[in-house]
Protein backbone atom coordinates (compact mmCIF):
# COMPACT_ATOMS: atom_id res chain seq x y z
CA UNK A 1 -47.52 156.50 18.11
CA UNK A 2 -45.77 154.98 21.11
CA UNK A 3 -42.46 155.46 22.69
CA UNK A 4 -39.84 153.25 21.96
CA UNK A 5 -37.52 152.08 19.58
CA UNK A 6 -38.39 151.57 16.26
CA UNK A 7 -38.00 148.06 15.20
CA UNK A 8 -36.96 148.76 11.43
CA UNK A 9 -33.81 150.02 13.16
CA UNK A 10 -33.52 148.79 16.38
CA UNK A 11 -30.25 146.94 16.70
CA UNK A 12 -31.50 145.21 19.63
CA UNK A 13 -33.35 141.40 20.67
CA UNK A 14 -36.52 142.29 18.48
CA UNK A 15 -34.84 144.07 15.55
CA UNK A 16 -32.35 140.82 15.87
CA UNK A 17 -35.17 138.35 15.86
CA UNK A 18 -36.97 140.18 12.65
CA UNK A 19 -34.02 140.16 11.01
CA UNK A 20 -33.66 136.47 11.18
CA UNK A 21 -37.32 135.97 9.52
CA UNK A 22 -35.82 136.32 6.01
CA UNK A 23 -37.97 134.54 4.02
CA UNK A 24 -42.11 135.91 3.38
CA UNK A 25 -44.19 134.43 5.54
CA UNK A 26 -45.50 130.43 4.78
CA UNK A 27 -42.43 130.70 2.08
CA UNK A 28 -40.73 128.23 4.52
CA UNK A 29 -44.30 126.15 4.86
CA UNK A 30 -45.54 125.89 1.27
CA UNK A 31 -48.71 123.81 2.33
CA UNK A 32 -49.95 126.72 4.45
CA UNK A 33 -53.41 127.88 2.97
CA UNK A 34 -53.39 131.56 1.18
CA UNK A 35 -55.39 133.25 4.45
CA UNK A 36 -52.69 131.59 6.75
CA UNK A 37 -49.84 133.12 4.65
CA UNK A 38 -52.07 136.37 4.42
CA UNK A 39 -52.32 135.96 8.66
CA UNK A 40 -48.40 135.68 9.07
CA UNK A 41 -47.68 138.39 6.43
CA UNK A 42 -49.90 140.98 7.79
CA UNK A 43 -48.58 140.48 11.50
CA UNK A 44 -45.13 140.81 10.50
CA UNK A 45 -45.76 144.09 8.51
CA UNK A 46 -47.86 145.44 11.82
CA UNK A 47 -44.48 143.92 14.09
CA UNK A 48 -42.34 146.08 11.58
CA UNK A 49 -44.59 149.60 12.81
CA UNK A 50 -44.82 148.68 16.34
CA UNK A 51 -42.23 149.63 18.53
CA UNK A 52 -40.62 148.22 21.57
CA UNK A 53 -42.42 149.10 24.86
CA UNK A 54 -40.79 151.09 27.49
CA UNK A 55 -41.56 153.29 30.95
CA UNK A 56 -43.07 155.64 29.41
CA UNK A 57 -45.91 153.94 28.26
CA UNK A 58 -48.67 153.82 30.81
CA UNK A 59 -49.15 149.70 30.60
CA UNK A 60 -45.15 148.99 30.93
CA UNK A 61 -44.47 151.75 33.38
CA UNK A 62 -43.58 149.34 36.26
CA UNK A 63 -42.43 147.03 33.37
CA UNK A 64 -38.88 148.18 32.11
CA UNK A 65 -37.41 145.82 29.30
CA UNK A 66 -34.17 147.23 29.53
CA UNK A 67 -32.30 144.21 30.05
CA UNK A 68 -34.67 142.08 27.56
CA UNK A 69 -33.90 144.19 24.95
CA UNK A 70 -30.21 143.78 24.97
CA UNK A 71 -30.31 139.97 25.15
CA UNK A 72 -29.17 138.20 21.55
CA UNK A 73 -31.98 135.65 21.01
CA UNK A 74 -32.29 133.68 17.49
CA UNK A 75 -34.71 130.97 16.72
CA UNK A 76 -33.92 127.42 16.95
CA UNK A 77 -31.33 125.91 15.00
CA UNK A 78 -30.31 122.22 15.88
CA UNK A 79 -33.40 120.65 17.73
CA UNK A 80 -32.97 118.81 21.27
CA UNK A 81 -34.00 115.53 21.16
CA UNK A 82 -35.68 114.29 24.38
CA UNK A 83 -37.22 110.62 25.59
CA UNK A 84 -40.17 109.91 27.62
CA UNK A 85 -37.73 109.50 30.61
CA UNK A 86 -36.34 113.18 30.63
CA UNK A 87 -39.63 114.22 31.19
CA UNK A 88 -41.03 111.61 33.38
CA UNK A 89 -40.95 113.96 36.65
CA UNK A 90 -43.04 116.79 34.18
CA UNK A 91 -45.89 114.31 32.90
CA UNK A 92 -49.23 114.43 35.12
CA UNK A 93 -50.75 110.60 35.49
CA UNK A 94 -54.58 111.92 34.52
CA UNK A 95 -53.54 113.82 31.59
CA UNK A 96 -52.97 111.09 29.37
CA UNK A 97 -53.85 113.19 26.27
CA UNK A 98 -51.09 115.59 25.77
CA UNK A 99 -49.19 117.59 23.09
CA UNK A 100 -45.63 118.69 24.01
CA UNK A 101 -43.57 121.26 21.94
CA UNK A 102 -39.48 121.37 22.75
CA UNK A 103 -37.84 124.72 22.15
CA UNK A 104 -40.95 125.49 19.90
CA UNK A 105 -40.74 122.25 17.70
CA UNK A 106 -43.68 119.37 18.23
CA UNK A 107 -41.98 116.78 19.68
CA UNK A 108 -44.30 113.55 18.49
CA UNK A 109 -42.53 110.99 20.57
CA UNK A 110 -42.93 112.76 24.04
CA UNK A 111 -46.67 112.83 23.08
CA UNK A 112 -49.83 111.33 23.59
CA UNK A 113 -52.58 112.50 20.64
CA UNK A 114 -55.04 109.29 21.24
CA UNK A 115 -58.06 111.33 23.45
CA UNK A 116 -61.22 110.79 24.78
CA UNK A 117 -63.60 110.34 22.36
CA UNK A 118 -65.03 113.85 21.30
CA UNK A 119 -61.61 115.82 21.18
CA UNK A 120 -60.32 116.33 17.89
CA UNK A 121 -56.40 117.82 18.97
CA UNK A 122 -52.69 118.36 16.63
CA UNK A 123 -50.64 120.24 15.23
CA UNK A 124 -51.20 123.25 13.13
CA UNK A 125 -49.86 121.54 10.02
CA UNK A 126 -52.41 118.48 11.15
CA UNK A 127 -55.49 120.10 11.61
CA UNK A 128 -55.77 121.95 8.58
CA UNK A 129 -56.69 119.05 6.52
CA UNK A 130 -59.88 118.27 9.19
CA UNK A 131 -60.57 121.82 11.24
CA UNK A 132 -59.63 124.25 8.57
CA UNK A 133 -62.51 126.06 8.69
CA UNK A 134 -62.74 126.41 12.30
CA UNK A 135 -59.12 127.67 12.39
CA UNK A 136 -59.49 130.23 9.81
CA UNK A 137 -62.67 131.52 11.75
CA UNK A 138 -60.49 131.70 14.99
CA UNK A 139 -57.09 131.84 14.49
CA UNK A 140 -55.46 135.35 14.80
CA UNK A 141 -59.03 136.50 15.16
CA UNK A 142 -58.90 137.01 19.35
CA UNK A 143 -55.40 138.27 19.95
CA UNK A 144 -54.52 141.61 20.03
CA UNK A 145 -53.16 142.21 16.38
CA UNK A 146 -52.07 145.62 17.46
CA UNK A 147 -49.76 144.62 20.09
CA UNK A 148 -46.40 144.28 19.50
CA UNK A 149 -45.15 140.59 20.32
CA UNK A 150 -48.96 138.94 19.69
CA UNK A 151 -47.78 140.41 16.19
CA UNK A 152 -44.48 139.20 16.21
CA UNK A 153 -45.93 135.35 17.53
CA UNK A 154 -48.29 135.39 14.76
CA UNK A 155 -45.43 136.25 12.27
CA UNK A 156 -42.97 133.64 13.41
CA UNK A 157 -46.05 130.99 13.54
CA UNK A 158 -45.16 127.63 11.69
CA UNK A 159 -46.83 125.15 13.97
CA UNK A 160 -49.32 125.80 16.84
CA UNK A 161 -51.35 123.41 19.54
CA UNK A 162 -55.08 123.41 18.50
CA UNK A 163 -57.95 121.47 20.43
CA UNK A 164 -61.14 121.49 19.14
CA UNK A 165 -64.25 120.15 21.14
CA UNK A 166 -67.44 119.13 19.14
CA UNK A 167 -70.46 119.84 20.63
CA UNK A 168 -71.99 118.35 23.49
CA UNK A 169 -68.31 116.40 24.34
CA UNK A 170 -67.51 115.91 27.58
CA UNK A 171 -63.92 115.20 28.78
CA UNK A 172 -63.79 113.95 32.03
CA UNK A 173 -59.66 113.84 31.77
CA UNK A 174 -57.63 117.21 31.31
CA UNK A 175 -55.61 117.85 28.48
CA UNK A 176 -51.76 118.42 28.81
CA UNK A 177 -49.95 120.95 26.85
CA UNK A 178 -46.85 121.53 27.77
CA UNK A 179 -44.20 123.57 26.23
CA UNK A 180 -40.40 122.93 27.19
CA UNK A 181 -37.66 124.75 26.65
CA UNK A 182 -33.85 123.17 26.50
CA UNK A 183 -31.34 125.53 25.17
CA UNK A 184 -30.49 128.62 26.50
CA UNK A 185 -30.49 131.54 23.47
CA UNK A 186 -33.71 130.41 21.44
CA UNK A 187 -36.31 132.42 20.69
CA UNK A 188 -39.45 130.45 20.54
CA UNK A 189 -43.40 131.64 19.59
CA UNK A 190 -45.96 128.89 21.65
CA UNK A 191 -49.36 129.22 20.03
CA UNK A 192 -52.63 127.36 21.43
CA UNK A 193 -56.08 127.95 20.27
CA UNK A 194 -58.78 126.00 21.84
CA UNK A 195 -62.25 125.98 20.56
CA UNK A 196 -65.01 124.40 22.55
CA UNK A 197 -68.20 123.71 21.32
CA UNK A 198 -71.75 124.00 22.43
CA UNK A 199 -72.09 122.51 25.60
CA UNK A 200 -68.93 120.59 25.77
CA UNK A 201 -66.40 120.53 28.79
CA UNK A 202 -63.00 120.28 29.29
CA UNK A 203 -59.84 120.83 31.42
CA UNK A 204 -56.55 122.16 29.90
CA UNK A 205 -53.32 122.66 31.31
CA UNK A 206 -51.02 124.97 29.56
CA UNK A 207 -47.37 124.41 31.01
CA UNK A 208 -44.22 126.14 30.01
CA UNK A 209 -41.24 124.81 31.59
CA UNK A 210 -36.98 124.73 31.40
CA UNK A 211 -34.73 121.71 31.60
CA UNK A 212 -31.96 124.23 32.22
CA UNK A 213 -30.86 127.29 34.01
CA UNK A 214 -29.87 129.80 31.25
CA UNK A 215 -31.45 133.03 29.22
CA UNK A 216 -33.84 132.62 26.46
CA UNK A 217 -37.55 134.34 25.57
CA UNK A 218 -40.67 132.53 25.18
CA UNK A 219 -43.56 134.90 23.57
CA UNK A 220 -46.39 132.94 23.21
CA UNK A 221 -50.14 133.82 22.34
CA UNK A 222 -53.00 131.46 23.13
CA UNK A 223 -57.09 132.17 22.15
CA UNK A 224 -59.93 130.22 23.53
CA UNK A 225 -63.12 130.34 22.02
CA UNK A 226 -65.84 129.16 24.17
CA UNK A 227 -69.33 128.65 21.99
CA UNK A 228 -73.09 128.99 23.59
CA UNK A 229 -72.81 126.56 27.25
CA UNK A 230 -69.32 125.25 27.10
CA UNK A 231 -67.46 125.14 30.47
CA UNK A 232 -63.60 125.18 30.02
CA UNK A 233 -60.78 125.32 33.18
CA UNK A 234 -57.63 126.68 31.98
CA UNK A 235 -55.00 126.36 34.19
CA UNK A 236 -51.68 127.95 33.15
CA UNK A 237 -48.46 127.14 34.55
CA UNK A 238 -44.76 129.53 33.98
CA UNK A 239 -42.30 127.92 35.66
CA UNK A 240 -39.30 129.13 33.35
CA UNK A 241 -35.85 128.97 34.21
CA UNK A 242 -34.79 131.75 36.60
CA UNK A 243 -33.25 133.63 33.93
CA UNK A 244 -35.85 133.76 31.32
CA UNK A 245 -37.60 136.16 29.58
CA UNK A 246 -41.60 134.98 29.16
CA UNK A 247 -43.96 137.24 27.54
CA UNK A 248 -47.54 136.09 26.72
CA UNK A 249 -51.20 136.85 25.68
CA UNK A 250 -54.33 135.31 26.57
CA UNK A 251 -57.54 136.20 24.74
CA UNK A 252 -60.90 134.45 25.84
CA UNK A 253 -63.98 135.02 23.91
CA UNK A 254 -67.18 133.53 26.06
CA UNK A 255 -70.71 132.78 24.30
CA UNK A 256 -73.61 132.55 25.27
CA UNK A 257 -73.95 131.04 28.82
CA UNK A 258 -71.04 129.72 29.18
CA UNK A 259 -68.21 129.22 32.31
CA UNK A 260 -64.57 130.35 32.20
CA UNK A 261 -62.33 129.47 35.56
CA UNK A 262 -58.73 130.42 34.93
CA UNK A 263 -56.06 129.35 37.39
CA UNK A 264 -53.01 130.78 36.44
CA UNK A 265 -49.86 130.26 38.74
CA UNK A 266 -46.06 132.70 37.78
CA UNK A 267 -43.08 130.90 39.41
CA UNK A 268 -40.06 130.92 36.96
CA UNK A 269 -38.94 133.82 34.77
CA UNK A 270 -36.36 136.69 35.31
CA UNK A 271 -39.12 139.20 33.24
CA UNK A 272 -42.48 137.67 33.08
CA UNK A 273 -46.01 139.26 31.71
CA UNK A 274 -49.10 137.72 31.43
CA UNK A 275 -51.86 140.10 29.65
CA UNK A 276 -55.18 138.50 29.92
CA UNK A 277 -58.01 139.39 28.09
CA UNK A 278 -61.31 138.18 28.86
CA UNK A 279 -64.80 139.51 26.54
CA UNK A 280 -68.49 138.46 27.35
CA UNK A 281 -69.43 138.32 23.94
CA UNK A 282 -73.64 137.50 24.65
CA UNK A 283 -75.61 137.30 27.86
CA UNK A 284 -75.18 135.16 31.03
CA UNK A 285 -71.32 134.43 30.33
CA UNK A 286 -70.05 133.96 33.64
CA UNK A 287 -65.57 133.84 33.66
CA UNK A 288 -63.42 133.28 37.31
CA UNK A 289 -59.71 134.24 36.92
CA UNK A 290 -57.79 132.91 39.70
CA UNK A 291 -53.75 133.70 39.95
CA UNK A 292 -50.85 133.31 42.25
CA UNK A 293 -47.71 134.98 41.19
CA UNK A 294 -44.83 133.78 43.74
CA UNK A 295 -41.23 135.35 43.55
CA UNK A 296 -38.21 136.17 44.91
CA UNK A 297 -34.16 137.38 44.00
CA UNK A 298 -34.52 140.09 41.53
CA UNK A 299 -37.49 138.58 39.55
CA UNK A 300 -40.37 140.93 37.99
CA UNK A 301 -44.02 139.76 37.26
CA UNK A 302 -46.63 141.43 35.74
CA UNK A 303 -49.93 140.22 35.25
CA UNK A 304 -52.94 142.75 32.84
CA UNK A 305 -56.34 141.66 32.89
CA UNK A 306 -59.19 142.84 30.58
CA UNK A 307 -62.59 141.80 31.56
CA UNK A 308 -65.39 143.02 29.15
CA UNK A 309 -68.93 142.74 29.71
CA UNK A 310 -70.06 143.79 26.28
CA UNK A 311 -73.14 142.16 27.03
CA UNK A 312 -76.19 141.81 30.13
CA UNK A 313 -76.55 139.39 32.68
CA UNK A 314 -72.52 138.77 32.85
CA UNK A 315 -70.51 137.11 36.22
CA UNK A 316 -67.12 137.79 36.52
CA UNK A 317 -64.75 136.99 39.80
CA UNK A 318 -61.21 137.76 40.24
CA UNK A 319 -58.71 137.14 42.81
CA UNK A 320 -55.24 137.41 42.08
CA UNK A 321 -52.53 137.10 44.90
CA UNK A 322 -48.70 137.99 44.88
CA UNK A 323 -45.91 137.01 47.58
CA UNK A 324 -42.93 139.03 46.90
CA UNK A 325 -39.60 138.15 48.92
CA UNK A 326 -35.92 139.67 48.35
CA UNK A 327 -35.99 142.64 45.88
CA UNK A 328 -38.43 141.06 43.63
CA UNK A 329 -41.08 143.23 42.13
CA UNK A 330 -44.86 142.39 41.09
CA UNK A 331 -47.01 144.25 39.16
CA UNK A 332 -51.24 143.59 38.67
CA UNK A 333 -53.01 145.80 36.70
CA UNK A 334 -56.94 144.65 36.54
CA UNK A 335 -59.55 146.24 34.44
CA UNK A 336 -63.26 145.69 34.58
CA UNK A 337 -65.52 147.48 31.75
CA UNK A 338 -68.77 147.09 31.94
CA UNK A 339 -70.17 148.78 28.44
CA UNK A 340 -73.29 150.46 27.56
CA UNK A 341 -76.17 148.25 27.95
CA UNK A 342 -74.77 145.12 29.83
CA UNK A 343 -77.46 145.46 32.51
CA UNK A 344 -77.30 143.31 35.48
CA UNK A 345 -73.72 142.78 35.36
CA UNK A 346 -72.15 141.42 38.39
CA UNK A 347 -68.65 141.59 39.10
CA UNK A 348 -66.28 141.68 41.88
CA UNK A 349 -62.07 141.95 41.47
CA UNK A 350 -59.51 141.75 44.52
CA UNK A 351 -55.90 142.39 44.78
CA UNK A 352 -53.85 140.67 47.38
CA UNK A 353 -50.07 140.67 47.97
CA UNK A 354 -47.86 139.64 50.84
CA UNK A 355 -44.42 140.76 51.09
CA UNK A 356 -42.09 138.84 52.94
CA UNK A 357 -38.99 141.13 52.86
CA UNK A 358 -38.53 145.09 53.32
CA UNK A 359 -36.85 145.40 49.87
CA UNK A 360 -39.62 143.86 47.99
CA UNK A 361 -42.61 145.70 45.81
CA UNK A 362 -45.92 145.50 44.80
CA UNK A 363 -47.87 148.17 42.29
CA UNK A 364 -51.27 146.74 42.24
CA UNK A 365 -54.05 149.23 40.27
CA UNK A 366 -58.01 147.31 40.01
CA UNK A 367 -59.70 149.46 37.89
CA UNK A 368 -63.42 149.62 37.22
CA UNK A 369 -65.37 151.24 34.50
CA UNK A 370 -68.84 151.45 34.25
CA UNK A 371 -71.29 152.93 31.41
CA UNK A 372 -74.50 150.82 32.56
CA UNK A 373 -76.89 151.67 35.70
CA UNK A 374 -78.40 148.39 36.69
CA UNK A 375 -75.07 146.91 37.52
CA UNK A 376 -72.81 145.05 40.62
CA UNK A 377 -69.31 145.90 40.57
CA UNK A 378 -67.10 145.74 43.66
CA UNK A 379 -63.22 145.90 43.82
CA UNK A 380 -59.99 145.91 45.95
CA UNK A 381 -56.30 145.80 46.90
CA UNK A 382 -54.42 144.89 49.87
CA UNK A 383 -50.37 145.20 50.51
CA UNK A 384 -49.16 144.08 53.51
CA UNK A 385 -46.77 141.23 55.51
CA UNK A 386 -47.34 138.53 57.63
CA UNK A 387 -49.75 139.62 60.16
CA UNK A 388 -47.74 139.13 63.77
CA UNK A 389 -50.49 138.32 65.74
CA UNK A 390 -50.88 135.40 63.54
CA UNK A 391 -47.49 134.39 63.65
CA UNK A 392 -47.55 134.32 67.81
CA UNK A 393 -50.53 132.08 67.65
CA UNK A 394 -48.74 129.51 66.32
CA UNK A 395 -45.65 130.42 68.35
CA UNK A 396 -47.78 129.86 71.39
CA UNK A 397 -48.86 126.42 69.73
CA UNK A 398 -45.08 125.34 69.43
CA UNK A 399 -44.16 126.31 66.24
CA UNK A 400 -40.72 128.23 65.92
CA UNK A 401 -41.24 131.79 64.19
CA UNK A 402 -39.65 130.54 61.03
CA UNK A 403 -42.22 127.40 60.63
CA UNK A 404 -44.84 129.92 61.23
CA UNK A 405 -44.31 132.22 58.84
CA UNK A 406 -43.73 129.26 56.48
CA UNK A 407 -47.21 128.00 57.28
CA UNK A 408 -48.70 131.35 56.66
CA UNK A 409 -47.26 132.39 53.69
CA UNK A 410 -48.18 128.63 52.05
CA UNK A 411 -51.77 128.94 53.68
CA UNK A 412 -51.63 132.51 51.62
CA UNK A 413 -50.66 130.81 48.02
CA UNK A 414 -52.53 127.16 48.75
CA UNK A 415 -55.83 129.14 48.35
CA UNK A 416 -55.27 129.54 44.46
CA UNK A 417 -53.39 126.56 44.19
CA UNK A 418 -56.45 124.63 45.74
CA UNK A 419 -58.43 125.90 42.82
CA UNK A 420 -56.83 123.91 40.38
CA UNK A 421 -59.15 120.63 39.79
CA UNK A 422 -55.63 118.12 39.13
CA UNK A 423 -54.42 116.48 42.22
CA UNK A 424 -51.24 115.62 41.14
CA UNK A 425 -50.63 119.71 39.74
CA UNK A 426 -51.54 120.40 43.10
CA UNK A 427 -48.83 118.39 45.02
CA UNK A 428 -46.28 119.20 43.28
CA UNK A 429 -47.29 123.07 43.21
CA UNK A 430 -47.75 122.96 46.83
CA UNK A 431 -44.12 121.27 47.49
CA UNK A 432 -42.82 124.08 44.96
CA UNK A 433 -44.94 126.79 47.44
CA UNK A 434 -43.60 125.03 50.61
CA UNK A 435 -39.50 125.21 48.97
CA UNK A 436 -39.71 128.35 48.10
CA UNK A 437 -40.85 130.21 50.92
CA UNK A 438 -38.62 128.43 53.03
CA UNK A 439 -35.76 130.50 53.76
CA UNK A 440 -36.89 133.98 52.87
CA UNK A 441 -35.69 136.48 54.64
């Protein structure tokens, strides 16, 4: 058993927020299906066993939720109601599908369900009349059950953003889901599950955002299911409000054949953790996780990645970068297994992180484990500052040494930024870069 706090008598945020799901799970949603109840039962009895991370466990040991867990955070009460024009400076012109959720809650009117022909995309509620057999195959079924707040999302689900791609569908414009949070306090539980099929292609954006400036906890839980030759670009954005808590899984299952690129970019967010869990299912999967994680002041971010080549012939590329200024702290913990029998796997994992002040950290830990023979597996770290030679040249080309180290450290970030395949995402990403590394010290 792990260290912590037990929940069943925790007086703190997560015993709070159990205590506030009174009623059985679907009790409140009567037109859930049995196996949905059954889902949302079972998670909250697992939540109920688990207990609340801390130091002393070896994945949270540069993680310390100390001042998460005594924040007072309670689910939604009296919905925000936003127009199209609060949230004109959010929207992205070539995503004109989109679903957008406000403090947890569809919001219908900020959203756009009419897509290319080929996506079927709603709610939870929605797409169990039309996709209920897909969901039941999927939903639930990727995430780690056993971890405590995939558990806790799954027991708190009501309503979820599901995209489903027949086969052979190709979407030539990316999808929009964006997730927006407008009172300080709430506790909200994002869900996505995407499910591409055979062949098909697609671009999704998965944003989480704050119209405000206060303290509240997203834990959200997405699952993408990529069938035999589907390609799928996932590019997730958290850029919370200063002050938030955001705590999130990722599980990718890849078929046969088919192409993962993740671009993930961690702005926003007093506390943030991605864990990101990637499996090769059958042969020739290939998956590219790209990520940027750029912070300052007293913010903490922590990405975990999981790639498993359960199977031969797999590709998998990594690259994640962190600049770190003030007394901010960032944490990347990679893992690469390669398992017995997933011959002629190639894979290669770097770790890069530029600090731009003396009282800022980096724990960065690639890991590699190998139980086949015939195999390709490279990896690497690198912790350092701005290199001063570097800084001169552009000196001697007339820049002052304050534009040059802002040129640097943008040139650093733009190189995962220039990954993501949206032009507008990019400019307004690489005017978030350019503002924030202004000005460090």
């Amino acid at each position: 058993m792990s260290s912590g706090t037990a929940l069943a008598t925790d007086e703190g945020v997560l015993g709070r927020l159990l205590a506030s799901l009174t009623l059985p799970p679907g009790s409140a949603a009567p037109s859930q299906p049995d196996w949905l109840k059954t889902l949302r039962s079972q998670a909250l009895e697992r939540a109920g066993t688990l207990r609340l991370p801390n130091t002393h466990d070896e994945a949270w040991r540069f993680t310390p939720l100390a001042k998460f867990s005594s924040q007072s955070f309670q689910p939604l009460r009296a919905p925000t109601v936003l127009q199209p024009d609060d949230i004109a400076h959010l929207t992205l012109p070539e995503a004109t599908t989109r679903l957008v959720f406000v403090d947890g809650l569809y919001a219908p009117q900020l959203s756009s369900t009419r897509p290319e022909t080929g996506l079927v995309l709603g709610t939870l509620d929605a797409m169990l009349v039309t996709q209920a057999p897909s969901l039941e195959a999927h939903l639930g079924q990727h995430a780690n059950a056993d971890t405590l707040f995939a558990a806790l999302n799954t027991a708190f689900l009501q309503d979820a953003a599901v995209l489903v791609v027949p086969r052979d569908s190709v979407l030539a414009a990316p999808v929009h889901v964006q997730f927006i949070s407008t009172q300080p306090g709430v506790a909200s539980h994002p869900r996505l599950l995407l499910v591409a099929g055979a062949c098909s292609q697609l671009t999704v954006i998965e944003d989480y955002v704050a119209l405000h400036a206060g303290s509240y906890f997203t834990n959200a839980v997405a699952e993408v299911v990529l069938q035999a030759h589907a390609q799928v670009t996932h590019v997730r954005l958290q850029r919370e409000s200063a002050q938030a808590f955001h705590l999130a899984s990722c599980a990718v299952s890849l078929g046969a054949a088919s192409r993962y690129q993740s671009v993930g970019i961690s702005l926003g967010a007093q506390i943030s953790r991605l864990d990101l869990s990637v499996r090769h299912t059958a042969e020739g999967a290939q998956c590219t996780l790209n990520g940027l994680a750029l912070i300052s002041g007293e913010q903490l971010a922590d990405t975990h990645s999981f790639i498993d080549h359960a199977k031969p012939h797999g590709t998998s590329r990594q690259l994640h970068k962190c600049i770190v200024g003030g007394t901010a702290h960032a944490v990347f913990n990679g893992q690469v297994m390669v398992r017995p029998g997933a011959q002629q796997t190639d894979s290669a994992q770097s770790s890069r992180n530029l600090l731009l002040s003396k009282q800022a950290q980096v724990n960065t830990q690639p890991q590699l484990e190998i139980f086949a023979d015939d195999v390709k597996c490279t990896h690497g770290a690198t912790v350092g500052q701005l290199d001063s030679e570097e800084v001169f040249y552009l000196q001697s080309r007339g820049l002052s040494e304050g534009v040059a180290r802002n040129l640097l450290t943008y040139a650093f970030g733009a190189e995962i930024i220039n990954h993501i395949p949206v032009a507008s995402l990019r400019q307004q990403l690489e005017q978030t870069v350019l503002e924030q590394t202004t000005g460090q010290p």
